[in-house]
N, C-alpha and C. Protein backbone atom coordinates (compact mmCIF):
# COMPACT_ATOMS: atom_id res chain seq x y z
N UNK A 1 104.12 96.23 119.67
CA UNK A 1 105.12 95.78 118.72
C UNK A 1 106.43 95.50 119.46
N UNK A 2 107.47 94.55 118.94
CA UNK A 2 108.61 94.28 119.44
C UNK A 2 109.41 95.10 118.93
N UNK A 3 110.80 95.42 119.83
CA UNK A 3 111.76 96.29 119.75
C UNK A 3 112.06 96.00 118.32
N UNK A 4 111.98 94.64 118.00
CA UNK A 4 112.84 94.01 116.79
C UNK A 4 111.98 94.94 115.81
N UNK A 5 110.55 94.82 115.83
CA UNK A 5 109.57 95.25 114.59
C UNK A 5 109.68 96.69 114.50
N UNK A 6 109.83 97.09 115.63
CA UNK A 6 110.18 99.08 115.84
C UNK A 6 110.99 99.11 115.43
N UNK A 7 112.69 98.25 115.24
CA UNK A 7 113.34 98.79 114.74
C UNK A 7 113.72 98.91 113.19
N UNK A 8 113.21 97.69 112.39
CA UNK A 8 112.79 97.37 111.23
C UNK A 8 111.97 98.90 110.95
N UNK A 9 110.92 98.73 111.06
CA UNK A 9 109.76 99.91 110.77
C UNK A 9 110.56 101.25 110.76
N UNK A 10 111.80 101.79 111.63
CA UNK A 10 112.32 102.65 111.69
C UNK A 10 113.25 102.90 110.59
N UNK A 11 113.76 101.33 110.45
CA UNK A 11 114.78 101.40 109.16
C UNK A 11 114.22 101.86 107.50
N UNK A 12 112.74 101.16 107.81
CA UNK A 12 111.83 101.75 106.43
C UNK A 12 111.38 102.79 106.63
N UNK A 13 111.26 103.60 107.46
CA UNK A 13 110.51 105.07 107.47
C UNK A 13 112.03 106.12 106.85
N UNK A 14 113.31 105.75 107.46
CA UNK A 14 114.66 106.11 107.03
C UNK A 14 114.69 106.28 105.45
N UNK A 15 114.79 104.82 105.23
CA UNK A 15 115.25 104.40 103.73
C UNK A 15 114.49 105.27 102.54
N UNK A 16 112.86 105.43 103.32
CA UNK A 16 112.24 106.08 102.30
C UNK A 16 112.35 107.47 102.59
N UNK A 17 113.19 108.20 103.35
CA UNK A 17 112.96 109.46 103.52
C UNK A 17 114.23 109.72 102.94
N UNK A 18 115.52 108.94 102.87
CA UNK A 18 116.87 108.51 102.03
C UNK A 18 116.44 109.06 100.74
N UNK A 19 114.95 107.94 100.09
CA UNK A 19 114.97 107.59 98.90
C UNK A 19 114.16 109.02 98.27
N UNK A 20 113.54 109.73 99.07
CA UNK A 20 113.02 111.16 98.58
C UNK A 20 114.07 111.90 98.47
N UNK A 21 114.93 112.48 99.59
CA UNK A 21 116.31 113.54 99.55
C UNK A 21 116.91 112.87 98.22
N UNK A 22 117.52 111.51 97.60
CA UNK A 22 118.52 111.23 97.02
C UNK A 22 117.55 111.65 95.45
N UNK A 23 116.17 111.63 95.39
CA UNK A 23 115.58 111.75 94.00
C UNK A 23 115.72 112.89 94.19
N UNK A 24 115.51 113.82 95.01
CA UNK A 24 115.45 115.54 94.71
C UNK A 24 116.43 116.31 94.19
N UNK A 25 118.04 115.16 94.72
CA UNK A 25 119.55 115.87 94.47
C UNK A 25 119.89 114.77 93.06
N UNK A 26 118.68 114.13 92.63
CA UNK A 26 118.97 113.79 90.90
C UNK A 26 119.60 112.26 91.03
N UNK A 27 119.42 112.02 91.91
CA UNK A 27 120.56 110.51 92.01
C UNK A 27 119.40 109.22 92.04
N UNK A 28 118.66 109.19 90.86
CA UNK A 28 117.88 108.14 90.96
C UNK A 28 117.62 106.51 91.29
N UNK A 29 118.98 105.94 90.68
CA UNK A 29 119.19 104.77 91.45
C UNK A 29 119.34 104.90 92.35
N UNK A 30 120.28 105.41 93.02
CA UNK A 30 120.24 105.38 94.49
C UNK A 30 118.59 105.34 95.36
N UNK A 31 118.21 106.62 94.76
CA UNK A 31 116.73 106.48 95.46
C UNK A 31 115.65 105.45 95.32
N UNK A 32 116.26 104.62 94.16
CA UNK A 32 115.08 103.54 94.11
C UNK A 32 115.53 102.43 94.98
N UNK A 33 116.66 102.42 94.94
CA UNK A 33 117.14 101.52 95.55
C UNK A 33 116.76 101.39 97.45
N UNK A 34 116.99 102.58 97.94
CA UNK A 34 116.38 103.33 98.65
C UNK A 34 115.06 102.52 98.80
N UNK A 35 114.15 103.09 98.32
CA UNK A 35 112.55 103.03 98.94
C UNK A 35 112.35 101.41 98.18
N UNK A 36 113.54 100.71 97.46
CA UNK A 36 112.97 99.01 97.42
C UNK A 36 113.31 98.44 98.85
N UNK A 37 114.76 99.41 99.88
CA UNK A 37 114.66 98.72 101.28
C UNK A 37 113.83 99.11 102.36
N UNK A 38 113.13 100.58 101.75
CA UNK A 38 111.87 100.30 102.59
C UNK A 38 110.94 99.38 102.52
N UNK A 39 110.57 98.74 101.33
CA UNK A 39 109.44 97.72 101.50
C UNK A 39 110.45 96.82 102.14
N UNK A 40 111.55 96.26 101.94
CA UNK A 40 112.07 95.29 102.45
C UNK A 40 112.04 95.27 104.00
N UNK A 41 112.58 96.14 104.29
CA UNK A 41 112.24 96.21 106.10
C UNK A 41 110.69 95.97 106.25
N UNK A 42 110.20 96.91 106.02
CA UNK A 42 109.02 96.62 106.30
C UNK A 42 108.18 95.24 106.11
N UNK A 43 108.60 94.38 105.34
CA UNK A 43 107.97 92.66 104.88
C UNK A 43 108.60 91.95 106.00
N UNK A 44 110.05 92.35 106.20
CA UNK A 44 110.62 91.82 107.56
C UNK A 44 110.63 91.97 108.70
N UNK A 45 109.83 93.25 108.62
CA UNK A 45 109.17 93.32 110.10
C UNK A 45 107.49 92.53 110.29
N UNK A 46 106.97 92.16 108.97
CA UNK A 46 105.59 91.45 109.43
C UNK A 46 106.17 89.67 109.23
N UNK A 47 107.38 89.23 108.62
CA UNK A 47 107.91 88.34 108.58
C UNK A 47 108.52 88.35 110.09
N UNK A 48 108.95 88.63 111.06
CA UNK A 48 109.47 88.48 112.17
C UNK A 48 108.18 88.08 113.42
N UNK A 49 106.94 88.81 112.80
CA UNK A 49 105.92 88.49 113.69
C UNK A 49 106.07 87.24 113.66
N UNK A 50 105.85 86.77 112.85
CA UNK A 50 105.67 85.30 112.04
C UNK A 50 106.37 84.35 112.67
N UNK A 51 107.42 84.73 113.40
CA UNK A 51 109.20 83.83 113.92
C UNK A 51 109.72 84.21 112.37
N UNK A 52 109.46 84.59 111.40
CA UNK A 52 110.42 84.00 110.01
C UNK A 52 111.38 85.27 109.76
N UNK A 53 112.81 84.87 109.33
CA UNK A 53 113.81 85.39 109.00
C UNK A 53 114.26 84.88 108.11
N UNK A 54 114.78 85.42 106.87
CA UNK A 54 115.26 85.04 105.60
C UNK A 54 116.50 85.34 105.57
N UNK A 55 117.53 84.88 104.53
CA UNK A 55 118.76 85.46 104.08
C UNK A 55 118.38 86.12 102.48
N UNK A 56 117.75 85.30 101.91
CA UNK A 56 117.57 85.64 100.51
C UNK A 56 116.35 86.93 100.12
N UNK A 57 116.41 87.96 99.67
CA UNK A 57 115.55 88.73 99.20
C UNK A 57 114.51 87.94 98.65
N UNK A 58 114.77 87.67 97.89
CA UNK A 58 113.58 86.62 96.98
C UNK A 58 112.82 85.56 97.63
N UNK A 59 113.48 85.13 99.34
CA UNK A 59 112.39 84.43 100.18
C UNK A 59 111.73 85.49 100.68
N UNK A 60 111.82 86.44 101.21
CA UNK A 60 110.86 87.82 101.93
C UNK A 60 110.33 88.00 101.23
N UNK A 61 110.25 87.72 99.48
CA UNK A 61 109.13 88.58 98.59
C UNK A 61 108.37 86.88 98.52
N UNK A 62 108.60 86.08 98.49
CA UNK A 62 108.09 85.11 97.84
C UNK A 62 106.91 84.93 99.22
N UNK A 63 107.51 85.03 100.60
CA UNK A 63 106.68 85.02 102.12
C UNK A 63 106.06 86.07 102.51
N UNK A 64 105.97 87.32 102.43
CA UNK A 64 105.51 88.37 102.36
C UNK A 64 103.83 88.36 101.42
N UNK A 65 104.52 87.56 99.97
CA UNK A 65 102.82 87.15 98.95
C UNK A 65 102.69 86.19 99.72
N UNK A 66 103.24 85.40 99.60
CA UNK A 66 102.38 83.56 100.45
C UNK A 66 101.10 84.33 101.54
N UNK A 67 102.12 84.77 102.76
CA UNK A 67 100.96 84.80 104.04
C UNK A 67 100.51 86.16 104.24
N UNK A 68 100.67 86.88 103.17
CA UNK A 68 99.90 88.06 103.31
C UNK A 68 99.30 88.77 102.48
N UNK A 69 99.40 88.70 101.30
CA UNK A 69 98.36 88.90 100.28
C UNK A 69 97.62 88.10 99.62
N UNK A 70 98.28 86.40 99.27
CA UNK A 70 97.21 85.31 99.09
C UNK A 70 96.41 85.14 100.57
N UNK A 71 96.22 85.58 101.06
CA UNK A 71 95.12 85.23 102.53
C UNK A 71 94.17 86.41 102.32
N UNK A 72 94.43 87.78 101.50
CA UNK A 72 94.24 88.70 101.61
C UNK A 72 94.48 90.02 102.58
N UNK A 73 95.00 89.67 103.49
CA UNK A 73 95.22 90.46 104.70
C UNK A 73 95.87 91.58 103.99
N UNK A 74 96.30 91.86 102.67
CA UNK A 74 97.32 92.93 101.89
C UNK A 74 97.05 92.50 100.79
N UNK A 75 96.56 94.17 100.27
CA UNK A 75 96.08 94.01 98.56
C UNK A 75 97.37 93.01 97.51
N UNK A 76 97.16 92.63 96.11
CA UNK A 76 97.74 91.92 95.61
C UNK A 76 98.61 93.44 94.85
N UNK A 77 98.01 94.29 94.69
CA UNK A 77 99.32 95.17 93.69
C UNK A 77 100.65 95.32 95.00
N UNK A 78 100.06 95.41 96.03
CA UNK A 78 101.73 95.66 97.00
C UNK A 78 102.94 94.45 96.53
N UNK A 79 102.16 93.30 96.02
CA UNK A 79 103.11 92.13 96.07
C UNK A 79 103.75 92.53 94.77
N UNK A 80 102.71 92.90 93.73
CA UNK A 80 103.71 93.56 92.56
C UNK A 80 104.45 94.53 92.52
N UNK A 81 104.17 95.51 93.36
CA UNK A 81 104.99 96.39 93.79
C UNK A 81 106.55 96.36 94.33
N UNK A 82 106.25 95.05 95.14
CA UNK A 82 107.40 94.93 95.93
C UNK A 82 108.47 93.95 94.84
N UNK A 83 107.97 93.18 93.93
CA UNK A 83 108.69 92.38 92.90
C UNK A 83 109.58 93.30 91.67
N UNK A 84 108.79 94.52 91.66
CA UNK A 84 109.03 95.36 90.64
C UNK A 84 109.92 96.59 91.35
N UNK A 85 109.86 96.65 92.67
CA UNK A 85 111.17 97.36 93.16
C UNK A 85 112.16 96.87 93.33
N UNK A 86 112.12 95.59 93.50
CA UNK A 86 113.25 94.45 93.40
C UNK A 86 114.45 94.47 92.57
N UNK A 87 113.36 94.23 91.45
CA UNK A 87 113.93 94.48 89.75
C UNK A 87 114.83 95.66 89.17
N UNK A 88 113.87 96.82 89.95
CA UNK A 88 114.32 97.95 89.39
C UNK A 88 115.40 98.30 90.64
N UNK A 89 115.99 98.38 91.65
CA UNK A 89 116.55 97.94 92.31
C UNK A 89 118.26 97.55 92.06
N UNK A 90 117.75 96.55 91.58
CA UNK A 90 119.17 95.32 90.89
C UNK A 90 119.78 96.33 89.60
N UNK A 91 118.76 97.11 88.62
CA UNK A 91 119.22 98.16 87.92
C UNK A 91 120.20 98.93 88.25
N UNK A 92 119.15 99.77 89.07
CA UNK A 92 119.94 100.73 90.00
C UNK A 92 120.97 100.39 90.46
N UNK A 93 121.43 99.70 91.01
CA UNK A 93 122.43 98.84 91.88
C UNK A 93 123.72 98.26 90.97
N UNK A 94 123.28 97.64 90.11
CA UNK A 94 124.31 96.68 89.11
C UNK A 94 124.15 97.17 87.70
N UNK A 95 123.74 97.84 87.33
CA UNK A 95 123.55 98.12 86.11
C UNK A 95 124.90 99.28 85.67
N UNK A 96 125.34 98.81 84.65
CA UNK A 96 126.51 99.78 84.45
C UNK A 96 126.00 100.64 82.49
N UNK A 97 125.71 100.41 81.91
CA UNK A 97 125.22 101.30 81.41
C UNK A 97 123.95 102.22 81.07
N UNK A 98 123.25 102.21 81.98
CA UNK A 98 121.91 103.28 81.82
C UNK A 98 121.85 103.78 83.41
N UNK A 99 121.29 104.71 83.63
CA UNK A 99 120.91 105.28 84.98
C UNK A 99 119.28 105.19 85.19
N UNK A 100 118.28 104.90 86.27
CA UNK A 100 117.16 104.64 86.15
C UNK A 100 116.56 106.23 85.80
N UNK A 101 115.60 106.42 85.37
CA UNK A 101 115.15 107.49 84.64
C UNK A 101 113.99 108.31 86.35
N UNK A 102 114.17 109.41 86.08
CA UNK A 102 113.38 109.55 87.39
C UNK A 102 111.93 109.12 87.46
N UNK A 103 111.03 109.11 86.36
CA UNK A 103 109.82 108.72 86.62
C UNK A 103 110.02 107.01 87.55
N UNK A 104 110.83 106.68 86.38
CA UNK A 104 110.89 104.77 87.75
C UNK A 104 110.99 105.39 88.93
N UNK A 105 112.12 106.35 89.76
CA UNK A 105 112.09 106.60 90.73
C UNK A 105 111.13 107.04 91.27
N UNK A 106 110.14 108.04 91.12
CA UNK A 106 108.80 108.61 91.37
C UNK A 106 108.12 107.43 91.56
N UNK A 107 107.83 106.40 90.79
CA UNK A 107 106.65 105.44 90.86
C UNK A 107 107.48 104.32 92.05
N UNK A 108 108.66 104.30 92.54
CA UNK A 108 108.71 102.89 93.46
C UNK A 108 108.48 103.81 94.33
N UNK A 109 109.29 105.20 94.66
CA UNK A 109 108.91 105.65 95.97
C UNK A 109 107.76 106.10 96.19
N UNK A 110 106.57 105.84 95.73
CA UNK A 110 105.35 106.16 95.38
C UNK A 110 104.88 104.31 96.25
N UNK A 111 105.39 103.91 95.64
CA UNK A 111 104.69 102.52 95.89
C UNK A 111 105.46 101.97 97.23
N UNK A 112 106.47 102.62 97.60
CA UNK A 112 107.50 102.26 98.38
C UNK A 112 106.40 102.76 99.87
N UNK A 113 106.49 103.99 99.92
CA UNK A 113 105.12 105.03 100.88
C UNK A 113 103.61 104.20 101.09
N UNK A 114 102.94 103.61 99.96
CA UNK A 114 102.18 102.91 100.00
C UNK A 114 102.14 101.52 100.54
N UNK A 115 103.19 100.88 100.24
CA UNK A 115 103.16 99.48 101.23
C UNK A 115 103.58 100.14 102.68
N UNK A 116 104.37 100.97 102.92
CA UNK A 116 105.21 100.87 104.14
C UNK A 116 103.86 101.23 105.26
N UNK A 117 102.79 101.86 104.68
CA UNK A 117 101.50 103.09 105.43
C UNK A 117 101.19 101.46 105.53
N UNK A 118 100.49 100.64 104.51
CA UNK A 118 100.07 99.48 104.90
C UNK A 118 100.48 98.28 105.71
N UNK A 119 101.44 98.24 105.85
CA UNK A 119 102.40 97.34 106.98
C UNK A 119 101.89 97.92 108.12
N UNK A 120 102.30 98.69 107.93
CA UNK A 120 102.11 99.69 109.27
C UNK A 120 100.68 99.53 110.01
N UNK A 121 100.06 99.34 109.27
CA UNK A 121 98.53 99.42 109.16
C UNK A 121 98.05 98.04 109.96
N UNK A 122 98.63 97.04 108.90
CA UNK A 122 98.26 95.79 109.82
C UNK A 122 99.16 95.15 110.53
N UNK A 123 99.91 96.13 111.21
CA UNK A 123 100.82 95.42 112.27
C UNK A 123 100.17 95.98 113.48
N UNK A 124 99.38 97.38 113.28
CA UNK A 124 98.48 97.80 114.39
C UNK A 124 97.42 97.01 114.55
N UNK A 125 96.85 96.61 113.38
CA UNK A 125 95.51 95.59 113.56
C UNK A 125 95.97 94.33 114.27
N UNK A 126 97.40 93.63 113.82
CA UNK A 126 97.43 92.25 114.45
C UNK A 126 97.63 92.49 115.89
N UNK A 127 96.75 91.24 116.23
CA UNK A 127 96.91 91.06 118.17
C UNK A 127 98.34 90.72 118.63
């Protein structure tokens, strides 16, 4: 792997270990928000294999499904996964009257752990 992809991969192993401490001390947006930039590093570290670098969130999710779960190389719920931490995310983040409820938090950093093991997975498989 390249320094670049180690260091990505490092930033998502962080974010989601962020996004566990910040759900335990009750601060749920934060933590979702949290383990939505672990998948994000992590799509941008199999997007960098690629040469590809985005500015826009919504191109890394839109390239992330294109060449890696429509090919199959990555199940199709990660791509929903990663759309729906997005979402919940922008909540967390911009939302000024509700706080995300902890079960949302439980289920992205749940899904957050699950893509990041799988990245991981086929960044060892690719040559």
């Amino acid at each position: 792997m390249t320094p670049e992809v180690e260091v990505l991969l490092g930033k998502a192993r962080r974010s989601l270990a962020n996004a566990r401490r910040s759900t335990d001390g009750g601060d749920h947006d934060f933590a979702t928000s949290r383990a939505y930039y672990a998948m994000f590093y992590a799509a941008e570290a199999l997007l960098i294999v690629e040469g590809l670098t985005f500015s826009k969130h919504s191109a890394v999710i839109s390239e992330f499904t294109r060449l890696f779960v429509r090919p199959g190389k990555l199940p199709e719920n990660l791509a929903i996964d990663f759309r729906e931490a997005f979402e919940q995310r922008g909540v967390g983040d911009y939302g000024f009257v509700e706080n995300l409820p902890p079960e949302t938090a439980a289920r992205v950093i749940a899904n957050a752990a699950t893509f990041v093991d799988a990245v991981e997975r086929l960044l060892r498989e690719e040559p």
